[in-house]
N, C-alpha and C. Protein backbone atom coordinates (compact mmCIF):
# COMPACT_ATOMS: atom_id res chain seq x y z
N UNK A 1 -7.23 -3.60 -14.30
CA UNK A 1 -7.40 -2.16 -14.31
C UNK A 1 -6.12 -1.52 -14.82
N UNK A 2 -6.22 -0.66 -15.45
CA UNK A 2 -5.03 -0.02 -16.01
C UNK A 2 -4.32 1.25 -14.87
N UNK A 3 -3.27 1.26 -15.24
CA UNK A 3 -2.77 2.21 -14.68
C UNK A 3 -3.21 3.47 -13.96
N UNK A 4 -3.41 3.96 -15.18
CA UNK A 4 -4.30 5.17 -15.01
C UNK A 4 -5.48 5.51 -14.16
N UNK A 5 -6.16 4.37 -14.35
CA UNK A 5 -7.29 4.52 -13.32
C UNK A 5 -7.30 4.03 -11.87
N UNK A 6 -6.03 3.64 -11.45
CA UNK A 6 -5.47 3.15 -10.36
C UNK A 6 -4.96 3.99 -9.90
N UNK A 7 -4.14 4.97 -10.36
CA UNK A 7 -3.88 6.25 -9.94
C UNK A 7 -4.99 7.23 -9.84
N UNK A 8 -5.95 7.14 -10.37
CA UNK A 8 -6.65 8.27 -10.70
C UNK A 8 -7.43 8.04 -8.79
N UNK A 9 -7.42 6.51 -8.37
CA UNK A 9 -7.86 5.94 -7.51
C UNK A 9 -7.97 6.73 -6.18
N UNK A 10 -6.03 6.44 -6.20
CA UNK A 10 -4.99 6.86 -5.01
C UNK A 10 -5.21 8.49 -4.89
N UNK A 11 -5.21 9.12 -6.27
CA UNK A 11 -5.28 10.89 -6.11
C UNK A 11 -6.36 10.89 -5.25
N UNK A 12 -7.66 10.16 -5.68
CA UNK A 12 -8.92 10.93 -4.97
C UNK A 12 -8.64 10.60 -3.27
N UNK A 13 -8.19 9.02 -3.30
CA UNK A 13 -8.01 9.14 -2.04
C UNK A 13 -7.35 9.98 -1.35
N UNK A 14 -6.20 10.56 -1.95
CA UNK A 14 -5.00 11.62 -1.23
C UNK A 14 -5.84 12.66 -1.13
N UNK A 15 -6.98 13.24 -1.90
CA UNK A 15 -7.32 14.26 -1.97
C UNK A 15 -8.25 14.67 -1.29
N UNK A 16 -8.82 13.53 -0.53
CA UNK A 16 -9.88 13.16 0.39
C UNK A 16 -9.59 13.46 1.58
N UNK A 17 -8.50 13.25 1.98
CA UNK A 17 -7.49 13.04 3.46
C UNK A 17 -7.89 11.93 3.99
N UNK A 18 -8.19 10.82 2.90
CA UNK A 18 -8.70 9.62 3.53
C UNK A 18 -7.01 8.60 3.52
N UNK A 19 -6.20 9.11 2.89
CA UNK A 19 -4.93 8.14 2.64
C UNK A 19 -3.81 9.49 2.64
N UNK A 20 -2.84 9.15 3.52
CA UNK A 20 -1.55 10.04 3.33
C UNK A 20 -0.67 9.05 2.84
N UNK A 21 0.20 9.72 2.05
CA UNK A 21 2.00 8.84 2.22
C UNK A 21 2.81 9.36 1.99
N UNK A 22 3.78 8.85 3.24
CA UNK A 22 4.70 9.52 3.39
C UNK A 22 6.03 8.89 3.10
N UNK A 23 7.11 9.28 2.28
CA UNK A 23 8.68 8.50 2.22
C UNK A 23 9.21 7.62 3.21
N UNK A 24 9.36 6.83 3.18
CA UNK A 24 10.04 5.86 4.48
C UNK A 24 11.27 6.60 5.21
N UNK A 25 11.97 7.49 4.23
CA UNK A 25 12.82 7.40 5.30
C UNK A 25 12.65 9.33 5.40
N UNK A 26 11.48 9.64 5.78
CA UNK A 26 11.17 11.02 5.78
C UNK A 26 11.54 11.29 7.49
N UNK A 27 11.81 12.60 7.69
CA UNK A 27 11.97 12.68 9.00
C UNK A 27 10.52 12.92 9.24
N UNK A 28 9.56 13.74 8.49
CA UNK A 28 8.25 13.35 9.01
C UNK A 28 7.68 11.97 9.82
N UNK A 29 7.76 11.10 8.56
CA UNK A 29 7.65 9.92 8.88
C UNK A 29 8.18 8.86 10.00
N UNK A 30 9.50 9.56 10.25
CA UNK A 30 9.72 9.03 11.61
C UNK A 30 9.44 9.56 12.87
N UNK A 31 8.99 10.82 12.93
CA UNK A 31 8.47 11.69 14.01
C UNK A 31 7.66 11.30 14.24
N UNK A 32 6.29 11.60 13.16
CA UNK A 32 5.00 10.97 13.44
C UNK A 32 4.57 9.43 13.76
N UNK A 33 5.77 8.27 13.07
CA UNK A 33 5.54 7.19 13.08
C UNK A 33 6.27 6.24 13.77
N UNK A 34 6.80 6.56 14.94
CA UNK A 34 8.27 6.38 15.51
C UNK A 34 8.24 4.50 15.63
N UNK A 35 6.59 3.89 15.82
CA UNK A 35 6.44 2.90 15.74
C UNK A 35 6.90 1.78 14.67
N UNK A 36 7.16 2.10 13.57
CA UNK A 36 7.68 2.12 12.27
C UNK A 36 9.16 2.14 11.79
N UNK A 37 9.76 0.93 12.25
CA UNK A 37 11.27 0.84 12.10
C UNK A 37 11.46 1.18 10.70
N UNK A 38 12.90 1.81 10.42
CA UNK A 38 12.73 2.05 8.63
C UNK A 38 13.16 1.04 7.75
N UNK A 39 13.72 -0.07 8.88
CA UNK A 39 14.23 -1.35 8.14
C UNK A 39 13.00 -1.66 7.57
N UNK A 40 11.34 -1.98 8.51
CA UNK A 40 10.86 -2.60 7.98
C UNK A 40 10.18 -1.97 6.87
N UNK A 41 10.06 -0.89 6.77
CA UNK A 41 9.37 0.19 5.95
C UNK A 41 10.03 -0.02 4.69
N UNK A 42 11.42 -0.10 4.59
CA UNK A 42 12.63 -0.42 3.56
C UNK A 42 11.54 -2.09 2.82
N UNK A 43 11.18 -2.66 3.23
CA UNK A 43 10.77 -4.17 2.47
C UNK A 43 9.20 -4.11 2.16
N UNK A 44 8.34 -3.41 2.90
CA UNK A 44 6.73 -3.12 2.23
C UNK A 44 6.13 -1.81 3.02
N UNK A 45 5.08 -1.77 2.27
CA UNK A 45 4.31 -0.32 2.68
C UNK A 45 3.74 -0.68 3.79
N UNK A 46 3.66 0.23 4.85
CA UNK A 46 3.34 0.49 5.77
C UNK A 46 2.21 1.04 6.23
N UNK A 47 0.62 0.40 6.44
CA UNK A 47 -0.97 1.48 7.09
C UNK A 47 -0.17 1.24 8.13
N UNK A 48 -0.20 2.98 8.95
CA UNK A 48 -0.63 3.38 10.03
C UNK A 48 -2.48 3.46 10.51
N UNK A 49 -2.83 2.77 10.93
CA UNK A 49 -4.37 2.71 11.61
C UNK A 49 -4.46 3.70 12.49
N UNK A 50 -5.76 4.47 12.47
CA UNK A 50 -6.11 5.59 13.25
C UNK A 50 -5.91 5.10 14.77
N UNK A 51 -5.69 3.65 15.00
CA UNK A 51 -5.97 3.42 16.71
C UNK A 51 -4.40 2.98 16.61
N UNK A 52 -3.99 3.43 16.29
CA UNK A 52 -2.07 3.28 16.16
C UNK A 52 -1.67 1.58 15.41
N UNK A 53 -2.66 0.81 15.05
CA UNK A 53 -2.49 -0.41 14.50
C UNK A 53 -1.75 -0.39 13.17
N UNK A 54 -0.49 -0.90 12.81
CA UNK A 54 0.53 -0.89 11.92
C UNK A 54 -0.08 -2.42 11.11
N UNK A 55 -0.32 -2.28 9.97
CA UNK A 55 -0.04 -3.28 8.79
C UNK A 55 0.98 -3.35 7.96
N UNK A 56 1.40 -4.33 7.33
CA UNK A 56 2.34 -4.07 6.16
C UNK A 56 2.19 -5.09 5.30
N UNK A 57 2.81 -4.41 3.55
CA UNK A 57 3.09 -5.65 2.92
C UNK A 57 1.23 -5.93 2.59
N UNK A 58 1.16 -7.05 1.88
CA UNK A 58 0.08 -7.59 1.53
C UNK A 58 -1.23 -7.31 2.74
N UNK A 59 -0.65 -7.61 3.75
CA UNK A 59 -1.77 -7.70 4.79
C UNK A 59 -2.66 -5.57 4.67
N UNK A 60 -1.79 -5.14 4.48
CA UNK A 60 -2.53 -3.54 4.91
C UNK A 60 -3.29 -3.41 3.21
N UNK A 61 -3.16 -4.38 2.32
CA UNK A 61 -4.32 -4.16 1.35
C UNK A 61 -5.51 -4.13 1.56
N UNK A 62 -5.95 -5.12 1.55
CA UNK A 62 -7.36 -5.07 1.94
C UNK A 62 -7.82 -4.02 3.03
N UNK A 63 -7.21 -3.66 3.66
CA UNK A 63 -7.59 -2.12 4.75
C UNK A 63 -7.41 -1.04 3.91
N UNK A 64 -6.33 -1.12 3.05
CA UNK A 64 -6.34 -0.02 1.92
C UNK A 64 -7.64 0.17 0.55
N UNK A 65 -7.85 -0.80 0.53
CA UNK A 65 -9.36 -0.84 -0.25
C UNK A 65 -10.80 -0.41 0.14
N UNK A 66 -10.60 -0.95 1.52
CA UNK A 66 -11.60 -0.63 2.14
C UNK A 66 -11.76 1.04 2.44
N UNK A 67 -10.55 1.43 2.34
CA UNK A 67 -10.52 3.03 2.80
C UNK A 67 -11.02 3.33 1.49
N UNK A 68 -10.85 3.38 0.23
CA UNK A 68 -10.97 4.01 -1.24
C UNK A 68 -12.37 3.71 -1.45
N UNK A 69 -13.16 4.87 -1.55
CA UNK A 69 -14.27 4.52 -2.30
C UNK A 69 -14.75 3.65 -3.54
N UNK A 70 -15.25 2.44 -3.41
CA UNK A 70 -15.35 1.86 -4.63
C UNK A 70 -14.74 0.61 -4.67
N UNK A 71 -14.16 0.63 -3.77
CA UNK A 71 -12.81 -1.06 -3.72
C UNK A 71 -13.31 -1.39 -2.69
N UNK A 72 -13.89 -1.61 -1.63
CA UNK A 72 -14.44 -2.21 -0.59
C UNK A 72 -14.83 -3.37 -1.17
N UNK A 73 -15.49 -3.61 -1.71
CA UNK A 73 -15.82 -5.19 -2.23
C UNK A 73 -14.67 -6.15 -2.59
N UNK A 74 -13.62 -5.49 -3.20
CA UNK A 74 -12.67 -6.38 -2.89
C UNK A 74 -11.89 -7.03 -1.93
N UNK A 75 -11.96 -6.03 -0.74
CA UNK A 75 -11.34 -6.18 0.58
C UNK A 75 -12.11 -7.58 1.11
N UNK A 76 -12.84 -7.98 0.60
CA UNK A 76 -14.15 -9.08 1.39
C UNK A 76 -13.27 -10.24 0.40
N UNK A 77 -12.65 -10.23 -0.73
CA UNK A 77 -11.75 -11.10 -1.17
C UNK A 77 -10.60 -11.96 -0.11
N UNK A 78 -10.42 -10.77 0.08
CA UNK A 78 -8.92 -11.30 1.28
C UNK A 78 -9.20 -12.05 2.16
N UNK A 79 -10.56 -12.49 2.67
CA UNK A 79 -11.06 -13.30 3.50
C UNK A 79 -11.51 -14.73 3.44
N UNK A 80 -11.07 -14.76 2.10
CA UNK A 80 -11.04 -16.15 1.30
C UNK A 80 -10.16 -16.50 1.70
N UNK A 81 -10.08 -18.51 2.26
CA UNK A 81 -8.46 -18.72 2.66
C UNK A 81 -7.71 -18.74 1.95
N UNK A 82 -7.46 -19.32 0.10
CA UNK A 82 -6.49 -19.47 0.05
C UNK A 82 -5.85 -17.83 -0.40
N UNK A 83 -6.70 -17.10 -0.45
CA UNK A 83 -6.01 -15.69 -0.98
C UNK A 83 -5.22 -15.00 -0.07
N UNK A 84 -5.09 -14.51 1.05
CA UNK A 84 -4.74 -13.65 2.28
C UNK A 84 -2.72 -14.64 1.75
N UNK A 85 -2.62 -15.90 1.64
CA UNK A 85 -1.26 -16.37 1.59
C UNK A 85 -0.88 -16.25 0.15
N UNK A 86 -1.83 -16.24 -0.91
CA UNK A 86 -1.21 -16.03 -1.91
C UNK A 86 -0.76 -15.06 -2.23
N UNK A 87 -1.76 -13.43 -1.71
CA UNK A 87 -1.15 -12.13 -1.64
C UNK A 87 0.06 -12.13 -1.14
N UNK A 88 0.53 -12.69 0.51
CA UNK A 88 1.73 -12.46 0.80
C UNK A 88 2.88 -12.93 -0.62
N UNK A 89 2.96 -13.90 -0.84
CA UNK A 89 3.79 -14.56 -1.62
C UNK A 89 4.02 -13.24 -2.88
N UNK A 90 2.52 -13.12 -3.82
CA UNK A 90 2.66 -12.62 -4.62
C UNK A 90 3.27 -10.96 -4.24
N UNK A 91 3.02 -10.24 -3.08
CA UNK A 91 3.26 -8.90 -2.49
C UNK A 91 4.94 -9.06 -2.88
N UNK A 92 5.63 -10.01 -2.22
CA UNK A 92 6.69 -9.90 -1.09
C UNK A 92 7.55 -10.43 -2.68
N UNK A 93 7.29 -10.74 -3.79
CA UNK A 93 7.55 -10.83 -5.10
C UNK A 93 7.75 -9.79 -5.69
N UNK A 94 6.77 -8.80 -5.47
CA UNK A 94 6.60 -7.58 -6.09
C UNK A 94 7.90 -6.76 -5.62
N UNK A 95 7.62 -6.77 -3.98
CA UNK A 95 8.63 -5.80 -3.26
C UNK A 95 10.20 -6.02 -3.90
N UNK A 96 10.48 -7.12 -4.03
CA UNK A 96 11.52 -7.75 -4.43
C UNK A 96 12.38 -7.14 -5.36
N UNK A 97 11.21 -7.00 -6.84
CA UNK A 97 11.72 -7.02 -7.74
C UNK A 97 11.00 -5.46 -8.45
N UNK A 98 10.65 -4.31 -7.20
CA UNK A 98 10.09 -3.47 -7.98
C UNK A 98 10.84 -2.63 -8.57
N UNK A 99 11.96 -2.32 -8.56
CA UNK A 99 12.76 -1.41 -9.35
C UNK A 99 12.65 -1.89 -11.11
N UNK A 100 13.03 -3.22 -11.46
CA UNK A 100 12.94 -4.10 -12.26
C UNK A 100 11.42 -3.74 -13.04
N UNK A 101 10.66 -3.88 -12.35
CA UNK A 101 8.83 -4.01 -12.79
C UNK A 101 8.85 -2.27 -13.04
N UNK A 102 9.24 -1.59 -12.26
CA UNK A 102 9.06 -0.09 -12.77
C UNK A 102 10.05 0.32 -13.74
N UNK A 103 10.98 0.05 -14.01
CA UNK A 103 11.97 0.31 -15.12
C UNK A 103 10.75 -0.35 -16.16
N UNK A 104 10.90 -1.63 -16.40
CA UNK A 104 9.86 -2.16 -17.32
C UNK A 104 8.44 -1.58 -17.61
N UNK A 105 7.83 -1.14 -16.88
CA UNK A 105 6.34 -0.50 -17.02
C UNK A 105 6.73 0.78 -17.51
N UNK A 106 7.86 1.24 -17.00
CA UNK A 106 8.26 2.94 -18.23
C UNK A 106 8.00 4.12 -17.14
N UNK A 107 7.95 4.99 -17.83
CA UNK A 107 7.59 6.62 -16.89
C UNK A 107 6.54 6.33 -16.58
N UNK A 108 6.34 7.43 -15.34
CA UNK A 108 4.67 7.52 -14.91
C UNK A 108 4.10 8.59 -15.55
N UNK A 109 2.93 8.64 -15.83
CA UNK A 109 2.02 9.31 -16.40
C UNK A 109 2.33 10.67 -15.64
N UNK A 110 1.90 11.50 -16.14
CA UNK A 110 1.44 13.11 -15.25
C UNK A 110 0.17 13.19 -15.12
């Protein structure tokens, strides 16, 4: 999927009030999320779950799909064994090196 329509994804969700996000090191974010050390917030993204259940990193994907209209079928992926460990690996790769991967991919669209 390209860019674009990956974003176009996330807007509807934001626009839905089905997905917020907030800066890691927002004072919002620590008010509302006090559960939410900012160390760990500092190394992957963070679902807050409506019943206060914290994911991060690879694991809060598939909950993130499932929230977006239209990606739910993928979330039923993650339940494959060898995938749920390859995400971590491949996630915790990403986190790593995203400054690098976003310099390289260029500006973001408007």
């Amino acid at each position: 999927m390209c860019r674009a329509s990956a974003m176009w994804l996330m807007r509807r969700a934001l626009s839905s009030g089905t997905l917020e996000i907030l800066p890691c090191r927002s004072g919002v974010r620590r008010e509302r999320f006090p559960q939410v050390p900012e160390a760990l917030c500092m190394t992957a993204m963070q679902l807050v779950l409506p019943d206060g259940r914290v994911l991060g990193g690879a694991d809060a994907v598939p909950e993130l799909m499932r929230r977006i209209r239209g990606w739910g079928w993928m979330a039923r992926l993650f339940a494959l064994p060898p995938v749920r460990p390859v995400a971590r690996h491949v996630y915790a790769w990403i986190a790593r090196n995203r400054l690098k991967i976003s310099c390289a991919v260029g500006p973001r669209e408007s």
